[in-house]
PDB file of N, CA and C in Angstrom:
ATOM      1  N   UNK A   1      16.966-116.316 -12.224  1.00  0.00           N
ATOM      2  CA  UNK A   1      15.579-116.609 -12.432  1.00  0.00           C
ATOM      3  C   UNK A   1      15.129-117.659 -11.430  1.00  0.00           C
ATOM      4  N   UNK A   2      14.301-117.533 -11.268  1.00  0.00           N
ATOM      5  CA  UNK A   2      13.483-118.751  -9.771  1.00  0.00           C
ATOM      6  C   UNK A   2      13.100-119.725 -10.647  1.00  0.00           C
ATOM      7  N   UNK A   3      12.585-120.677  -9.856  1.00  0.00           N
ATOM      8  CA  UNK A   3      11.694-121.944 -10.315  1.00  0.00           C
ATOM      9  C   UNK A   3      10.359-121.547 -10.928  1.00  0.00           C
ATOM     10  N   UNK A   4       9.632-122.498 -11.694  1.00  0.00           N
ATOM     11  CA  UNK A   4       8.661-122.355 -12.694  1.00  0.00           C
ATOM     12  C   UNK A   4       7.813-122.351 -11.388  1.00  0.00           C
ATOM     13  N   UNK A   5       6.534-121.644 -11.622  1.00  0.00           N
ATOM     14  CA  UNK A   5       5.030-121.537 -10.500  1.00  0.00           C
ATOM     15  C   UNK A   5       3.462-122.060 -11.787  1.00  0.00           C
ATOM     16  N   UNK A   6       3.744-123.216 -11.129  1.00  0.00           N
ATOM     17  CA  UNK A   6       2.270-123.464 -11.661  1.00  0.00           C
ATOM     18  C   UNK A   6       1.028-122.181 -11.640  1.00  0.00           C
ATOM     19  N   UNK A   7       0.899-122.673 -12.556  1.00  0.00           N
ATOM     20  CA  UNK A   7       0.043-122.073 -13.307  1.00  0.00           C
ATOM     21  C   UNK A   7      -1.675-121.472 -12.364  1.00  0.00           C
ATOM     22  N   UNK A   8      -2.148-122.483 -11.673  1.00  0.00           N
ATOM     23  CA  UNK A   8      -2.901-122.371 -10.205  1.00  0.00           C
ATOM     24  C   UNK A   8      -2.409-121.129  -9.315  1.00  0.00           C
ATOM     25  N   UNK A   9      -0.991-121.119  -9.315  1.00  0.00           N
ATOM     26  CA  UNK A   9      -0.600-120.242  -7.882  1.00  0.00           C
ATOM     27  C   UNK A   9      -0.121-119.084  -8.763  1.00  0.00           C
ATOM     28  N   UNK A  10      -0.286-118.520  -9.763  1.00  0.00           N
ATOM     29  CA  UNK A  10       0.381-117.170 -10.273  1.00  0.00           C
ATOM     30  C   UNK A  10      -1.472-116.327  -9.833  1.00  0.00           C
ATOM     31  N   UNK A  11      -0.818-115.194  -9.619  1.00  0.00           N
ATOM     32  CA  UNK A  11      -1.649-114.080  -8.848  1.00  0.00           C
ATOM     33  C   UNK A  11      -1.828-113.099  -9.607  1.00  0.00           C
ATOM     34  N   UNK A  12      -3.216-112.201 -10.254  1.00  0.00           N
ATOM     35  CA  UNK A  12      -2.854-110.882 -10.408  1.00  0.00           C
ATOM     36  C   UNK A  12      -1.858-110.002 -10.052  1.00  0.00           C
ATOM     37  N   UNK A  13      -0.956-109.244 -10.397  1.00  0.00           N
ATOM     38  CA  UNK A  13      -0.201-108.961  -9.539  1.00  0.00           C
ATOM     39  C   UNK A  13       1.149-108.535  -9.073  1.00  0.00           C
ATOM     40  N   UNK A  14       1.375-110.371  -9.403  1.00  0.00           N
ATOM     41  CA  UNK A  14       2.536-110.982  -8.882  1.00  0.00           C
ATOM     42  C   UNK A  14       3.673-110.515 -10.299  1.00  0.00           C
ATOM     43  N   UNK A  15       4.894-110.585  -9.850  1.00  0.00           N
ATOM     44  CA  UNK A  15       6.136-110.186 -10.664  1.00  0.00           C
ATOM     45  C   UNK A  15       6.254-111.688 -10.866  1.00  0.00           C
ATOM     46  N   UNK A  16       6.570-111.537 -12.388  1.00  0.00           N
ATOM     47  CA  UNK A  16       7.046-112.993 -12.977  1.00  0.00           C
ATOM     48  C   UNK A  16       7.921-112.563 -14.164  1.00  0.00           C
ATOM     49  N   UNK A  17       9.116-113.617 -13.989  1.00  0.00           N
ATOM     50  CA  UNK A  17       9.959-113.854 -14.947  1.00  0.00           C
ATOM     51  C   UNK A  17       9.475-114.786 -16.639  1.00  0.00           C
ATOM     52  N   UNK A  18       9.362-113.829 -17.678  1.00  0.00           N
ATOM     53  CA  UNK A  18       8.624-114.058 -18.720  1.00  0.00           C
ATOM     54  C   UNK A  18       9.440-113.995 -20.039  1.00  0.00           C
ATOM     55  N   UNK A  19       9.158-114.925 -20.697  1.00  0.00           N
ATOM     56  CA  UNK A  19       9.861-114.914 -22.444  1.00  0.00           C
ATOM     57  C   UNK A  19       8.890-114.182 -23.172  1.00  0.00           C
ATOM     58  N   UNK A  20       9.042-113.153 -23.450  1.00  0.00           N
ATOM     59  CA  UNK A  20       8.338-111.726 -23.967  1.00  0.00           C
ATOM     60  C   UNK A  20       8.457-111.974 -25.736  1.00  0.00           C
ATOM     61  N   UNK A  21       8.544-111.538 -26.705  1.00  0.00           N
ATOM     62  CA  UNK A  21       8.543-110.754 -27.769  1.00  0.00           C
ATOM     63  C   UNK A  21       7.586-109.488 -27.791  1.00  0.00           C
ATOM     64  N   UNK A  22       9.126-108.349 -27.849  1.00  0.00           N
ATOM     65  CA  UNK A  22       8.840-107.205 -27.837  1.00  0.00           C
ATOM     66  C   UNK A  22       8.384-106.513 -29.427  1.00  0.00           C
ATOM     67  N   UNK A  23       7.702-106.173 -29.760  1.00  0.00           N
ATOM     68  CA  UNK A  23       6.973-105.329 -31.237  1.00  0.00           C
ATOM     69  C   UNK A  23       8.301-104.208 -31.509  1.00  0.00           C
ATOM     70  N   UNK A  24       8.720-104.582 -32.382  1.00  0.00           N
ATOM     71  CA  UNK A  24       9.881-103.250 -32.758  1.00  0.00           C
ATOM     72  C   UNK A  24       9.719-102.003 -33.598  1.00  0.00           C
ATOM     73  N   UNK A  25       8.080-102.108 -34.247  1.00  0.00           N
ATOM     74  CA  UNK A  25       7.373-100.872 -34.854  1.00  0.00           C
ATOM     75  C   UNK A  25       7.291 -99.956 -34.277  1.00  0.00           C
ATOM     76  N   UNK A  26       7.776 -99.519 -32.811  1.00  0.00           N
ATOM     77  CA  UNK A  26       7.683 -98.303 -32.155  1.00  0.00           C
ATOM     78  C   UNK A  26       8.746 -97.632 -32.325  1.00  0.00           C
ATOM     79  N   UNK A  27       9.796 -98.200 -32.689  1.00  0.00           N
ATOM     80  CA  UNK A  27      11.077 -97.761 -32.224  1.00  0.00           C
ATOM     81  C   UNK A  27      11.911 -97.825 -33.272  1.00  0.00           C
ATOM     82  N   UNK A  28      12.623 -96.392 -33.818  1.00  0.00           N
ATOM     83  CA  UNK A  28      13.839 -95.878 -34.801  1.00  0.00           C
ATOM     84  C   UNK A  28      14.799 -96.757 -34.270  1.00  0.00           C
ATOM     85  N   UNK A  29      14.934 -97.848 -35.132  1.00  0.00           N
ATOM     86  CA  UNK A  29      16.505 -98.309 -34.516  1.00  0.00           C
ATOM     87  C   UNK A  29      17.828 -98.102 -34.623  1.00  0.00           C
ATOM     88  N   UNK A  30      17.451 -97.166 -35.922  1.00  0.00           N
ATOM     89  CA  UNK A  30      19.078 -96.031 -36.366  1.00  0.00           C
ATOM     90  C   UNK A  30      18.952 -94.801 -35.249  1.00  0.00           C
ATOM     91  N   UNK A  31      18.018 -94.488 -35.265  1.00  0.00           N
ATOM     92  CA  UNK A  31      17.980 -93.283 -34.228  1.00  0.00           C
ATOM     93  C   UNK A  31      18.301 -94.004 -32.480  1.00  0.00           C
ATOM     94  N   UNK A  32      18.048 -95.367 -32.161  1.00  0.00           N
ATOM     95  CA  UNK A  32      18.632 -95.655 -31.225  1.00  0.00           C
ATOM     96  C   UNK A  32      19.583 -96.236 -31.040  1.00  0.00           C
ATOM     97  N   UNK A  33      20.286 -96.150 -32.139  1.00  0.00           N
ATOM     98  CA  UNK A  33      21.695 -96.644 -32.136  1.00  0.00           C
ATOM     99  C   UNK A  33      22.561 -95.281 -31.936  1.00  0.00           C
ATOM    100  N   UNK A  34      21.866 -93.989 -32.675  1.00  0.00           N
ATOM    101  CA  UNK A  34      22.492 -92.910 -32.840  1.00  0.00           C
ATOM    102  C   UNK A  34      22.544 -92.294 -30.943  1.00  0.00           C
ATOM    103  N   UNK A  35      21.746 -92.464 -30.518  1.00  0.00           N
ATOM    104  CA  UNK A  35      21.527 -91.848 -29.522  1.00  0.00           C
ATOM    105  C   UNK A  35      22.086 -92.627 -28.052  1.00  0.00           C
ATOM    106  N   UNK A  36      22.551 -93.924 -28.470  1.00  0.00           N
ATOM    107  CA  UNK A  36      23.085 -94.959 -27.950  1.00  0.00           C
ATOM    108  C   UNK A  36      24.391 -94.994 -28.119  1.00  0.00           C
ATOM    109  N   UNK A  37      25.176 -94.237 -28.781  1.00  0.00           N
ATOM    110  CA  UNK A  37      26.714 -93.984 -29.180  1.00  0.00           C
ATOM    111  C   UNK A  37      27.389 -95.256 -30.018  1.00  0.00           C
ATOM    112  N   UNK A  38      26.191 -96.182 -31.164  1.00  0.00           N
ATOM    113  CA  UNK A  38      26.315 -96.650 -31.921  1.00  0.00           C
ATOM    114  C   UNK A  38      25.729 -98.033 -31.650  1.00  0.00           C
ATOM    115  N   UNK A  39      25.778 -98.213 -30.669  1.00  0.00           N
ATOM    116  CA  UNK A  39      25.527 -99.808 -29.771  1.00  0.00           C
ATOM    117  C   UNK A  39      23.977-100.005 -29.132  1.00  0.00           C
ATOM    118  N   UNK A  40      23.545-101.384 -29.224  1.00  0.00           N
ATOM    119  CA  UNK A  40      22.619-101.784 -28.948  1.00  0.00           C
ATOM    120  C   UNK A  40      22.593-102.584 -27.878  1.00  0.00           C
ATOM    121  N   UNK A  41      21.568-102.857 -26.617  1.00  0.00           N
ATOM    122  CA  UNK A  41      21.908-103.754 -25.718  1.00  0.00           C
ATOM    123  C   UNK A  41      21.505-105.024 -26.044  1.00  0.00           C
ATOM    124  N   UNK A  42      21.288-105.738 -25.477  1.00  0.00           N
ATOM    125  CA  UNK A  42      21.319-107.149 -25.658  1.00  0.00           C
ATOM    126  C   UNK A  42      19.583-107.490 -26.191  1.00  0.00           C
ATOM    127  N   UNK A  43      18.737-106.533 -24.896  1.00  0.00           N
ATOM    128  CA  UNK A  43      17.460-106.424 -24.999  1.00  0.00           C
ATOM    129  C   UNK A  43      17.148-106.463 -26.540  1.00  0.00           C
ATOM    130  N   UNK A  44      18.145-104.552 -27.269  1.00  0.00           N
ATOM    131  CA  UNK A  44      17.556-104.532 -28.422  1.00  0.00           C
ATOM    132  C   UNK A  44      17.781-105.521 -29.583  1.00  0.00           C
ATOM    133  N   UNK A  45      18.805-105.672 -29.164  1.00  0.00           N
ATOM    134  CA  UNK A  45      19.664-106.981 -30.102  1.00  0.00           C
ATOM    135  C   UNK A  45      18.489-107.910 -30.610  1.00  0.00           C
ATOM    136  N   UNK A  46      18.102-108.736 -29.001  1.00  0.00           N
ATOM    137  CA  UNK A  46      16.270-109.351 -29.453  1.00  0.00           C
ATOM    138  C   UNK A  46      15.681-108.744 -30.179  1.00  0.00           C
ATOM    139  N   UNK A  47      14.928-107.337 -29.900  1.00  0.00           N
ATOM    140  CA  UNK A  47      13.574-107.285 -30.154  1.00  0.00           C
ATOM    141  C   UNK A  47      13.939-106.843 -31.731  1.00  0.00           C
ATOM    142  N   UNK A  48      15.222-106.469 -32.166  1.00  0.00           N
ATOM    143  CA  UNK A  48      14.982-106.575 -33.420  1.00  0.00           C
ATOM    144  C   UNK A  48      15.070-107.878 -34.586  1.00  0.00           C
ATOM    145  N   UNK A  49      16.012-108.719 -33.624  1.00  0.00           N
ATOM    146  CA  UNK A  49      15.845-109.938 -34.587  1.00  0.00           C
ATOM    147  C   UNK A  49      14.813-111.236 -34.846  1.00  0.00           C
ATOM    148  N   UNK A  50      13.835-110.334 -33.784  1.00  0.00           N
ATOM    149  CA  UNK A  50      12.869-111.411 -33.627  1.00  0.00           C
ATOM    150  C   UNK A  50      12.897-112.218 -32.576  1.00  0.00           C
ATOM    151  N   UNK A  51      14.049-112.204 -31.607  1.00  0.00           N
ATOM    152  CA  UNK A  51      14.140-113.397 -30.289  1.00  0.00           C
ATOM    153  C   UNK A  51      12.767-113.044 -29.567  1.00  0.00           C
ATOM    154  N   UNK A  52      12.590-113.982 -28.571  1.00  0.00           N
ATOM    155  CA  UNK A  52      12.293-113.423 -27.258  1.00  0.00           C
ATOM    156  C   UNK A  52      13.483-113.534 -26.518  1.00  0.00           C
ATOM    157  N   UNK A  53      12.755-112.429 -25.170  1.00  0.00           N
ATOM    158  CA  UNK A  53      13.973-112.251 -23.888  1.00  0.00           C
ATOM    159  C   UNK A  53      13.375-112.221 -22.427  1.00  0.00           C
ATOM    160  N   UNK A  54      14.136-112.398 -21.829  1.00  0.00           N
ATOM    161  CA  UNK A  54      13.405-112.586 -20.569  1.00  0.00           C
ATOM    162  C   UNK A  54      13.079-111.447 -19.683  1.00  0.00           C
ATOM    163  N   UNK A  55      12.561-111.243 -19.417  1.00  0.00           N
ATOM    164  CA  UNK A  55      11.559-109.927 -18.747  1.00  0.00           C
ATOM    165  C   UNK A  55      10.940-110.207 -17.656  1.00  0.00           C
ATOM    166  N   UNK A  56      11.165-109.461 -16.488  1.00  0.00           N
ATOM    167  CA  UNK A  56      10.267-109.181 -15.434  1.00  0.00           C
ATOM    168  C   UNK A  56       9.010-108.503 -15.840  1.00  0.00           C
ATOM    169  N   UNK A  57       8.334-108.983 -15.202  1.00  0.00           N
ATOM    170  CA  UNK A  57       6.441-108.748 -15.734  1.00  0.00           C
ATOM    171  C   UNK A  57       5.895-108.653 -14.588  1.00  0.00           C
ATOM    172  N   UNK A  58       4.525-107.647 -14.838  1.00  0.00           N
ATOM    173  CA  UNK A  58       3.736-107.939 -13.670  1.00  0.00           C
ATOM    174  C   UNK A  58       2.577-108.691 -15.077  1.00  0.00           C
ATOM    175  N   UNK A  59       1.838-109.486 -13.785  1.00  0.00           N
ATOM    176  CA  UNK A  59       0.762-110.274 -14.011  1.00  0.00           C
ATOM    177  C   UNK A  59      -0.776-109.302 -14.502  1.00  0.00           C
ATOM    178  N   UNK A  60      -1.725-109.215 -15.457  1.00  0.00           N
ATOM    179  CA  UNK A  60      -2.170-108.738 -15.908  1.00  0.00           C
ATOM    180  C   UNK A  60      -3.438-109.888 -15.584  1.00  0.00           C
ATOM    181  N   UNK A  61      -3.696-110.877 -16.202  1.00  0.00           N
ATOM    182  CA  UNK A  61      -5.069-111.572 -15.957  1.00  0.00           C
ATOM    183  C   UNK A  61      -4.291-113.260 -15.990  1.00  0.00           C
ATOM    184  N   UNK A  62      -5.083-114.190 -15.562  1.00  0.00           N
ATOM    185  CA  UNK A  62      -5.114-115.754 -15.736  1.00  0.00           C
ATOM    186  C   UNK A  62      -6.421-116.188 -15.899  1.00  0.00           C
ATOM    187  N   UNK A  63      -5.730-116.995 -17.214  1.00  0.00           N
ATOM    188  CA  UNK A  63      -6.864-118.186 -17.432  1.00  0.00           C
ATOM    189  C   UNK A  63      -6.761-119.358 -17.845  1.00  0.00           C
ATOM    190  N   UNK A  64      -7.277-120.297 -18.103  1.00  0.00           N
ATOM    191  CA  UNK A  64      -6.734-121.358 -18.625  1.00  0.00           C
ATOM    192  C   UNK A  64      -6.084-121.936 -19.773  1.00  0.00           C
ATOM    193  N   UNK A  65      -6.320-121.109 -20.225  1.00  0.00           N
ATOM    194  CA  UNK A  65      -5.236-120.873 -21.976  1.00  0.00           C
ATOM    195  C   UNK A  65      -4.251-120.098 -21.849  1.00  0.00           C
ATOM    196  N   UNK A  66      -4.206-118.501 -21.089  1.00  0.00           N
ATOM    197  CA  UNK A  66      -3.152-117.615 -21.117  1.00  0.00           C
ATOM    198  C   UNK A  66      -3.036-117.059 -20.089  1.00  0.00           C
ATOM    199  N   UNK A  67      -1.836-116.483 -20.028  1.00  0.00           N
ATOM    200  CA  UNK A  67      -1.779-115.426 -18.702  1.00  0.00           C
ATOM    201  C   UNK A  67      -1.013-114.039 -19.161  1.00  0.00           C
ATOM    202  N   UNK A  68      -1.844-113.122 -19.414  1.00  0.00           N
ATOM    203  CA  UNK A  68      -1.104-111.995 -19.960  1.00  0.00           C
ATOM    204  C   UNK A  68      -0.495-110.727 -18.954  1.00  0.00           C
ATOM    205  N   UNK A  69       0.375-110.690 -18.970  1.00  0.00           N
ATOM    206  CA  UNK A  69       1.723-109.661 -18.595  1.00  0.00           C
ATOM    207  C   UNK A  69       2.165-108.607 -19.082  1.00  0.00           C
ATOM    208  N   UNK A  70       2.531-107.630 -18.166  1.00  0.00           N
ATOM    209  CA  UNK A  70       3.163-106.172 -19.077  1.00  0.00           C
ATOM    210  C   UNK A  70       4.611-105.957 -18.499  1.00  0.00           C
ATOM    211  N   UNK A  71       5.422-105.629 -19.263  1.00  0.00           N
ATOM    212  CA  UNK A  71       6.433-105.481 -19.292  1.00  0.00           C
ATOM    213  C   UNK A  71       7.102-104.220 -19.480  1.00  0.00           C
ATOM    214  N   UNK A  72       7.416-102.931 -18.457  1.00  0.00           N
ATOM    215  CA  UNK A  72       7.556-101.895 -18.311  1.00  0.00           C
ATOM    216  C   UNK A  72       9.154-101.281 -18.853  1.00  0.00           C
ATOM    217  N   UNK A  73       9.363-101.272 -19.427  1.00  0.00           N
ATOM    218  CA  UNK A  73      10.950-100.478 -19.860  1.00  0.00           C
ATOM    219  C   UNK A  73      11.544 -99.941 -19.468  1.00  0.00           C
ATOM    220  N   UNK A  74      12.863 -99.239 -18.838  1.00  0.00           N
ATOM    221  CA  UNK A  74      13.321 -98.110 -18.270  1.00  0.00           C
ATOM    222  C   UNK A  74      14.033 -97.055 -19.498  1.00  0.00           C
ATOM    223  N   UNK A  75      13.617 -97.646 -20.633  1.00  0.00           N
ATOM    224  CA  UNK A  75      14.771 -97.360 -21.485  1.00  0.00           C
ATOM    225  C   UNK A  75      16.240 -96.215 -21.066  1.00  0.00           C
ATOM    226  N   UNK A  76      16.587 -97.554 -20.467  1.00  0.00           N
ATOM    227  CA  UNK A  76      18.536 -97.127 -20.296  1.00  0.00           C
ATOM    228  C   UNK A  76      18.622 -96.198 -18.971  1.00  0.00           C
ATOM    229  N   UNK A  77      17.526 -95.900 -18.081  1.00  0.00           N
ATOM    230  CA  UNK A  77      17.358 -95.484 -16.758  1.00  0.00           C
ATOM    231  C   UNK A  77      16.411 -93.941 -17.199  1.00  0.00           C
ATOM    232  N   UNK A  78      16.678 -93.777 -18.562  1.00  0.00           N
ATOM    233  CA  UNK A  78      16.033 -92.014 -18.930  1.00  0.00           C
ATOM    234  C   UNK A  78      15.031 -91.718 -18.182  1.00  0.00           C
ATOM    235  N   UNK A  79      14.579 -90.478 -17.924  1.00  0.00           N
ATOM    236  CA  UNK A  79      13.203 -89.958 -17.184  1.00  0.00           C
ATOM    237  C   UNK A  79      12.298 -89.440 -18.295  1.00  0.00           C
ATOM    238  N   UNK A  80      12.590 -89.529 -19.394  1.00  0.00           N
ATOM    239  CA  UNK A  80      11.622 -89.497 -19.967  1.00  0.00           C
ATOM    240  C   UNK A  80      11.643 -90.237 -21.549  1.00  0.00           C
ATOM    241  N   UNK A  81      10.587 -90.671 -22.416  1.00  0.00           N
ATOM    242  CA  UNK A  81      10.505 -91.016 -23.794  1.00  0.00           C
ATOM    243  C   UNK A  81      11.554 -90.834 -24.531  1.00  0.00           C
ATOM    244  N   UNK A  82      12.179 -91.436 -24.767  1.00  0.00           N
ATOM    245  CA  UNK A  82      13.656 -90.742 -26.370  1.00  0.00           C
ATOM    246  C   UNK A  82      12.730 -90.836 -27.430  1.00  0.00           C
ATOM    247  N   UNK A  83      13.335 -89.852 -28.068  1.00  0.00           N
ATOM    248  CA  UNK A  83      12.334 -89.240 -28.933  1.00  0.00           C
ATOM    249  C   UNK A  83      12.812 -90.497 -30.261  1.00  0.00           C
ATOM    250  N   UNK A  84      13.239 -91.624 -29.874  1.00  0.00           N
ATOM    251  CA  UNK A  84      12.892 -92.969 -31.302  1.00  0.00           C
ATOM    252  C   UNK A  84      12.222 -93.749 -31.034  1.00  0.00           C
ATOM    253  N   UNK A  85      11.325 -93.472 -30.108  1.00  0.00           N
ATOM    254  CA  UNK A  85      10.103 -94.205 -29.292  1.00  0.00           C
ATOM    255  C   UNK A  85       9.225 -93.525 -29.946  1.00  0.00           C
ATOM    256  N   UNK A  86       8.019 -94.213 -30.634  1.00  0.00           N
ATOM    257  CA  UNK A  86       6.870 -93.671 -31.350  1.00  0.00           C
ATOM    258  C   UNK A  86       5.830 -93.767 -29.942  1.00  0.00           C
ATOM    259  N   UNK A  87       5.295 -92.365 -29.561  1.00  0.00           N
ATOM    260  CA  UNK A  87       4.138 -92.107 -28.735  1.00  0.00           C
ATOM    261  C   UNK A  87       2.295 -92.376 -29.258  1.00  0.00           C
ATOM    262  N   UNK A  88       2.456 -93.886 -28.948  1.00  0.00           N
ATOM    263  CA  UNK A  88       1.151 -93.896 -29.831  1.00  0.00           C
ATOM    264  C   UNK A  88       0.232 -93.438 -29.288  1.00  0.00           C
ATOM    265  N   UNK A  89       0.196 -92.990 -27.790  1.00  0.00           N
ATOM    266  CA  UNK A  89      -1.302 -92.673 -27.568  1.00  0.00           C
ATOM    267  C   UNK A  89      -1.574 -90.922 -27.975  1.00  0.00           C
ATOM    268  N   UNK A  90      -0.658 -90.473 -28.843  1.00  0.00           N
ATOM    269  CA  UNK A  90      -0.864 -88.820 -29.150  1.00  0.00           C
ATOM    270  C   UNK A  90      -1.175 -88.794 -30.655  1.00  0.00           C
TER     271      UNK A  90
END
């Protein structure tokens, strides 16, 4: 992880290293354990116990209260959705 960037110099944009909490209502976590050959990564380990984790982000907006970020998944390199991923926009 790099050094902290004031808050002034973060950019639309820009990739930043971020303490996330991920929402775990999308996601069967028996079904991704099943489909995972029983095991969870470290990621899921967090997002189900409530941690945050650290995440590469791109930069979404800044302001003087917040700076909001999205945080893109590969889940596990797949090319497409595993089906214990809830598709909310359908």
């Amino acid at each position: 992880m790099s050094a902290k960037t004031a808050r002034k110099d973060i950019e639309v944009g820009q990739l930043v290293w971020a303490k996330v909490a991920i929402a775990d209502d999308i996601v069967d976590k028996e079904a991704m354990k099943t489909e995972n050959g029983g095991k969870l990564s470290t990621t899921a380990k967090n997002i189900f116990s409530g941690k945050v984790t650290n995440k590469l982000c791109y930069v979404l907006s800044v302001t003087e209260t917040r700076i909001d970020v999205v945080y893109g998944t590969t889940f596990g390199g797949k090319a497409a959705l595993p089906a214990y991923v809830t598709d909310s926009t359908k």
